[in-house]
N, C-alpha and C. Protein backbone atom coordinates (compact mmCIF):
# COMPACT_ATOMS: atom_id res chain seq x y z
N UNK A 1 -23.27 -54.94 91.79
CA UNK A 1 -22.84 -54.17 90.65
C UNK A 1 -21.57 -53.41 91.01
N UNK A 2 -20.73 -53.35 90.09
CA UNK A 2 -19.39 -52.68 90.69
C UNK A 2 -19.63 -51.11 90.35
N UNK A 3 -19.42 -50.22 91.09
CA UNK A 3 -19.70 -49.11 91.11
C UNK A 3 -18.79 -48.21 89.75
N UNK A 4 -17.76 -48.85 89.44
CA UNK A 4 -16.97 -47.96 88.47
C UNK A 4 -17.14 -48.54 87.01
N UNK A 5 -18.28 -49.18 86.71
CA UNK A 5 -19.49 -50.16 85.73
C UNK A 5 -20.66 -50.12 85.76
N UNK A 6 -21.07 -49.05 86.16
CA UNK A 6 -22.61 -49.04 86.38
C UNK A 6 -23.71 -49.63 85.73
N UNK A 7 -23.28 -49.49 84.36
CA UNK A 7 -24.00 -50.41 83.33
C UNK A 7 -24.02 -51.63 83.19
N UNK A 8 -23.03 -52.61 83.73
CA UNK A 8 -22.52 -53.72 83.49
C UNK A 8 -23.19 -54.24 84.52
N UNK A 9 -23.67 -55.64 84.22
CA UNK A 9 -24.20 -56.71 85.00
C UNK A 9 -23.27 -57.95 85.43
N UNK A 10 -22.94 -58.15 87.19
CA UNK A 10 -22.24 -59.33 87.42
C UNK A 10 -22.39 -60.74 86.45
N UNK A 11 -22.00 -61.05 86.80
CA UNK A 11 -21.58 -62.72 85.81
C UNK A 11 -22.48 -63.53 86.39
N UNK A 12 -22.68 -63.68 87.25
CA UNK A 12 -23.48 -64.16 88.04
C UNK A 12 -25.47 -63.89 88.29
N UNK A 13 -25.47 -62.16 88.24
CA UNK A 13 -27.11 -62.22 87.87
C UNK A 13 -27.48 -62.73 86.70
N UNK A 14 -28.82 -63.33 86.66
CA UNK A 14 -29.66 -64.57 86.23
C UNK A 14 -30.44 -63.65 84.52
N UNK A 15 -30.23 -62.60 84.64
CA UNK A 15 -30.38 -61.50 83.12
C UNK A 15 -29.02 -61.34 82.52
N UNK A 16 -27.89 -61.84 83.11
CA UNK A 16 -26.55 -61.74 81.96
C UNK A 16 -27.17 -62.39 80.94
N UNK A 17 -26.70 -62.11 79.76
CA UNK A 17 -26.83 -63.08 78.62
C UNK A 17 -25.42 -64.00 78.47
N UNK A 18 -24.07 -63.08 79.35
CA UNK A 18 -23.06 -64.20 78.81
C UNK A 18 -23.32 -65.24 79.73
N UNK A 19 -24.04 -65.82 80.71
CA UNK A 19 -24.09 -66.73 81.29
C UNK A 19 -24.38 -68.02 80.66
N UNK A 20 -23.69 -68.85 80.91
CA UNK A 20 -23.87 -70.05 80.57
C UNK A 20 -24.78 -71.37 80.18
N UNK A 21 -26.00 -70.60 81.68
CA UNK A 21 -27.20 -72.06 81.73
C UNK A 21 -28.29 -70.55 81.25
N UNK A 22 -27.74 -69.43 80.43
CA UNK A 22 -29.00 -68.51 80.14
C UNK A 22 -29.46 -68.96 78.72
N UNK A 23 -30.32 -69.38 78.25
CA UNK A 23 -30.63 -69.78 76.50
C UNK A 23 -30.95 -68.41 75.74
N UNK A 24 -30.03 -68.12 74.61
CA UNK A 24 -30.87 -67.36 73.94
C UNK A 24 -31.24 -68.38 72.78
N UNK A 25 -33.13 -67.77 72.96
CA UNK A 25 -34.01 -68.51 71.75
C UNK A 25 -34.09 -67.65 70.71
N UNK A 26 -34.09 -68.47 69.37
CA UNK A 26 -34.51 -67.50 68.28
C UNK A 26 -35.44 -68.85 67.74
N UNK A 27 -36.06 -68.05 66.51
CA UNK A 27 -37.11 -68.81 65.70
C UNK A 27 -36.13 -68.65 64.03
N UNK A 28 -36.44 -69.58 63.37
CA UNK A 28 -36.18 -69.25 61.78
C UNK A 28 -37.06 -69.89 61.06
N UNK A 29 -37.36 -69.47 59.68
CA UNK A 29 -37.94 -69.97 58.74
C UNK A 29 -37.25 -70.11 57.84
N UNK A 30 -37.14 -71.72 57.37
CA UNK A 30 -36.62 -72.00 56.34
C UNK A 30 -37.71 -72.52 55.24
N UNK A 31 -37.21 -71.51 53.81
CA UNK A 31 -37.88 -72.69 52.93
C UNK A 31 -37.70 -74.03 52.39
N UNK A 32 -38.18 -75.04 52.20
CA UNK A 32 -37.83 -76.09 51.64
C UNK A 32 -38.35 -76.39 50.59
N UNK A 33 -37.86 -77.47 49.37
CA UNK A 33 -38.32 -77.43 48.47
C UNK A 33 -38.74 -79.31 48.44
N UNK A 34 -39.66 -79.95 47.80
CA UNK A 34 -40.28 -81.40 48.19
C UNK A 34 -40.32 -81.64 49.03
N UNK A 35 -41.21 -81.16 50.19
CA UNK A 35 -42.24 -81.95 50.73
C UNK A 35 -43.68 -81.12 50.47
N UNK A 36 -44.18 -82.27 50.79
CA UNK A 36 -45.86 -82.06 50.37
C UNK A 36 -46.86 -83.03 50.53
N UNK A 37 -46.33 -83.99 52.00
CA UNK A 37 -47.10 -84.90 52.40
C UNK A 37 -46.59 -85.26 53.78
N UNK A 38 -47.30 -85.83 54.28
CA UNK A 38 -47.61 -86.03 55.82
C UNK A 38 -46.37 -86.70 56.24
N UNK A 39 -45.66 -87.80 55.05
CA UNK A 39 -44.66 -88.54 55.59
C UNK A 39 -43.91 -87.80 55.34
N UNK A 40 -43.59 -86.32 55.12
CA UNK A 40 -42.90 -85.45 54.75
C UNK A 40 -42.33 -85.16 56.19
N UNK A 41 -43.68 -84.51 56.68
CA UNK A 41 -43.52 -84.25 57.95
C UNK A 41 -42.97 -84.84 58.90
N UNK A 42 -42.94 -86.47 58.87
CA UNK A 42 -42.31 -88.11 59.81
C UNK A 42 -41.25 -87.65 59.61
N UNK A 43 -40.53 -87.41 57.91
CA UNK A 43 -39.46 -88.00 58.82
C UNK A 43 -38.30 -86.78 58.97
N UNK A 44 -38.98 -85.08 58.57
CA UNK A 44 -37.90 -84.26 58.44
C UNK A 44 -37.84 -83.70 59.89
N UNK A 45 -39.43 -83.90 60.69
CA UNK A 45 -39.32 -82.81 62.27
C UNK A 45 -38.03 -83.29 63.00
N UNK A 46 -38.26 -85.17 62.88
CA UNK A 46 -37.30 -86.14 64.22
C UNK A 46 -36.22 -85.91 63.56
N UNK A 47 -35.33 -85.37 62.45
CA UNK A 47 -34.20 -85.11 62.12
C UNK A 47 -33.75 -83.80 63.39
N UNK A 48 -34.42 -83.16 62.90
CA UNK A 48 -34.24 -81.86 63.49
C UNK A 48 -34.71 -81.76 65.07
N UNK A 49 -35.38 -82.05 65.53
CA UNK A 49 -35.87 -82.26 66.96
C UNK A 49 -34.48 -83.41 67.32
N UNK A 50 -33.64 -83.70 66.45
CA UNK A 50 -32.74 -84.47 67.62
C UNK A 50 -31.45 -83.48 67.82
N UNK A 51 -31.20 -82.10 66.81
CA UNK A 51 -30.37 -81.33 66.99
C UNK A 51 -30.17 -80.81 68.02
N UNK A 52 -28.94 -80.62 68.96
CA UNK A 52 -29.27 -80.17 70.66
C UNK A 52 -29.41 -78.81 69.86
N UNK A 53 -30.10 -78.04 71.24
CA UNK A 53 -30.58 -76.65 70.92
C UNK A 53 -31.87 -76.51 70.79
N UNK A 54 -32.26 -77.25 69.85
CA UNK A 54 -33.91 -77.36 68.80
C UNK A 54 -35.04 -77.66 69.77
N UNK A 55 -35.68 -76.54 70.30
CA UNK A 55 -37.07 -76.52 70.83
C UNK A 55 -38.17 -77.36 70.05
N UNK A 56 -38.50 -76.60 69.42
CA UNK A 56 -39.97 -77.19 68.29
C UNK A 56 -39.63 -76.72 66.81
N UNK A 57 -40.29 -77.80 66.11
CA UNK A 57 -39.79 -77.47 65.11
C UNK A 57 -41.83 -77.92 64.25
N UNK A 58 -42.02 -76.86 63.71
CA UNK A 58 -42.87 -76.51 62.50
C UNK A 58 -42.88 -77.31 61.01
N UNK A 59 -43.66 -78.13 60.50
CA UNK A 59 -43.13 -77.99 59.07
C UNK A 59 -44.68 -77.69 58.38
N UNK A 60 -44.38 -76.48 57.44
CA UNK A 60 -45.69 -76.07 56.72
C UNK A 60 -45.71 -76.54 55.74
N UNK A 61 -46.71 -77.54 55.35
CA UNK A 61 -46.79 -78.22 53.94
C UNK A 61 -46.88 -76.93 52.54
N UNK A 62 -48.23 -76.56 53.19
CA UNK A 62 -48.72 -75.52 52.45
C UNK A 62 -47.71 -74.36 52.08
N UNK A 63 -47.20 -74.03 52.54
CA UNK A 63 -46.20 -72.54 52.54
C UNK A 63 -44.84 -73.46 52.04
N UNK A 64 -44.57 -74.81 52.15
CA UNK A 64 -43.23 -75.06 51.76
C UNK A 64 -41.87 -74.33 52.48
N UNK A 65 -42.42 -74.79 54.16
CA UNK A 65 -41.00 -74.13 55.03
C UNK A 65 -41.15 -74.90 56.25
N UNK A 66 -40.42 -74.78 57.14
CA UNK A 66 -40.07 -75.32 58.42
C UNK A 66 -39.32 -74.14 59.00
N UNK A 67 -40.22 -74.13 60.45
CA UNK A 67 -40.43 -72.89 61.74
C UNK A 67 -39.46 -73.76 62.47
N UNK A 68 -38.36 -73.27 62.60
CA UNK A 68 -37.35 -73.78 64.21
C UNK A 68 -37.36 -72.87 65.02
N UNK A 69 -37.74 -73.47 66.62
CA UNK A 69 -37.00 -72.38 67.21
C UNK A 69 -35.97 -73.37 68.43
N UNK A 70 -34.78 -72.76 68.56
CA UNK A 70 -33.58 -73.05 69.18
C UNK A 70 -32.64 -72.40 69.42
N UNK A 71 -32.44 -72.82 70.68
CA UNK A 71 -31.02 -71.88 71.47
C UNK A 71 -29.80 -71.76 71.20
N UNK A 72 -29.54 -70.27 70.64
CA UNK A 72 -28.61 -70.26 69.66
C UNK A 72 -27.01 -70.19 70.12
N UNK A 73 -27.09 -70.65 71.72
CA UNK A 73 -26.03 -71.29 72.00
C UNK A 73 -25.43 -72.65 71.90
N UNK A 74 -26.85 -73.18 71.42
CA UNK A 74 -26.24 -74.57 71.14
C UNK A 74 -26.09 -75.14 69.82
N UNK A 75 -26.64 -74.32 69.17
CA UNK A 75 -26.73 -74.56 67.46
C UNK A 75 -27.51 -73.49 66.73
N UNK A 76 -26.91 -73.35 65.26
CA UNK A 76 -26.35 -72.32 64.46
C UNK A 76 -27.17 -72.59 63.40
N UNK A 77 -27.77 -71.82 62.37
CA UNK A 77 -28.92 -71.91 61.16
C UNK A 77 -28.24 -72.97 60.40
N UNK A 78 -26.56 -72.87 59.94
CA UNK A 78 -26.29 -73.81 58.68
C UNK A 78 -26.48 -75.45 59.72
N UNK A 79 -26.65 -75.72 60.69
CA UNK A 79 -26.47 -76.43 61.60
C UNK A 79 -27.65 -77.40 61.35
N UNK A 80 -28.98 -76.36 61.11
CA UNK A 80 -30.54 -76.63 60.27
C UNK A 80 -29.93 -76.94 59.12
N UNK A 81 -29.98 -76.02 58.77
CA UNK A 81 -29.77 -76.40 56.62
C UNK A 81 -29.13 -78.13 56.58
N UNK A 82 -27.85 -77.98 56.96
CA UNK A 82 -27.39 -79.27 56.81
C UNK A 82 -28.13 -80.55 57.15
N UNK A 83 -28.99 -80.30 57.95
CA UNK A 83 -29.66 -81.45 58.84
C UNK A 83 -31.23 -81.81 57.66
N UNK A 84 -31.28 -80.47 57.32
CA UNK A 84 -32.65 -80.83 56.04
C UNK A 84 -31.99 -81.44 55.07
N UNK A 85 -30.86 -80.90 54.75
CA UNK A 85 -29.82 -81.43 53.11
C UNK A 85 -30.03 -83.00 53.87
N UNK A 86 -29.23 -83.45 54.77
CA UNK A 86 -28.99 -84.74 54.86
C UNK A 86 -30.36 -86.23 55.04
N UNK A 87 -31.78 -84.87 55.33
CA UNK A 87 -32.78 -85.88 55.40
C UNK A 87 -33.13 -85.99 54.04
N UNK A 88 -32.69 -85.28 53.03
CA UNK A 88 -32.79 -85.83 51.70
C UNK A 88 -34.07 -84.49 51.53
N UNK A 89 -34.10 -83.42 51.77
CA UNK A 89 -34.74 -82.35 51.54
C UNK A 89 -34.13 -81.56 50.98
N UNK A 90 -33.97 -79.82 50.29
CA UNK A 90 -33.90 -78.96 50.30
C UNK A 90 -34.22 -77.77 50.62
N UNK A 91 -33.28 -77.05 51.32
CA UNK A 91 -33.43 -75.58 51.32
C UNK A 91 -33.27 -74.97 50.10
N UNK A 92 -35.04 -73.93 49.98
CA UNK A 92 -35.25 -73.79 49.06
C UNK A 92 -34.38 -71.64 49.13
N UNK A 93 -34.71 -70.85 48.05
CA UNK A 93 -34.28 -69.80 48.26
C UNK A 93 -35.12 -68.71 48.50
N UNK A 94 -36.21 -69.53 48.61
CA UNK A 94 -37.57 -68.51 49.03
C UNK A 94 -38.81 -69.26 48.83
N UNK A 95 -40.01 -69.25 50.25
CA UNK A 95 -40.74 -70.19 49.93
C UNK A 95 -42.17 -69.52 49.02
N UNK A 96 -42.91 -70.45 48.37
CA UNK A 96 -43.84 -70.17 47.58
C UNK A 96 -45.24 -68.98 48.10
């Protein structure tokens, strides 16, 4: 630690967040609007599970949303949205 930074963490300890190989994870919920069946589920997760970043991905029939969670150094919420728009889904503006 440099003494005239006391607060500040080298670049190098393994708790920086600006470090490079450090992930920050977040979770989101998106609503979606049509799906409501199992092949719902086929074919919107493997869209999204191929996004780099994308840990696991959730889809709640019942509630009408999908749980991501992914490292938000490697990809960004509209990053999701777009990836549901293009499996032929919608983001809805609030789920049921």
């Amino acid at each position: 630690m440099d003494p005239a930074r006391p607060g500040e963490l080298e670049p190098q300890d393994p708790q920086n967040p600006e470090r490079a190989d450090h992930a920050i994870l977040e979770r989101i919920e998106i609503a979606t609007e049509g799906e409501d069946c199992d092949e719902c589920v086929r074919k919107l997760r493997p869209v999204l599970m191929k996004i780099n970043g994308v840990q696991d991905v959730i889809v709640d029939l019942p509630d009408e949303r999908v749980i991501v969670k992914f490292d938000a150094r490697k990809t960004h919420a509209p990053d999701l949205h777009d990836a549901i728009l293009q499996s032929g889904y919608r983001p809805a503006a609030q789920a049921d």
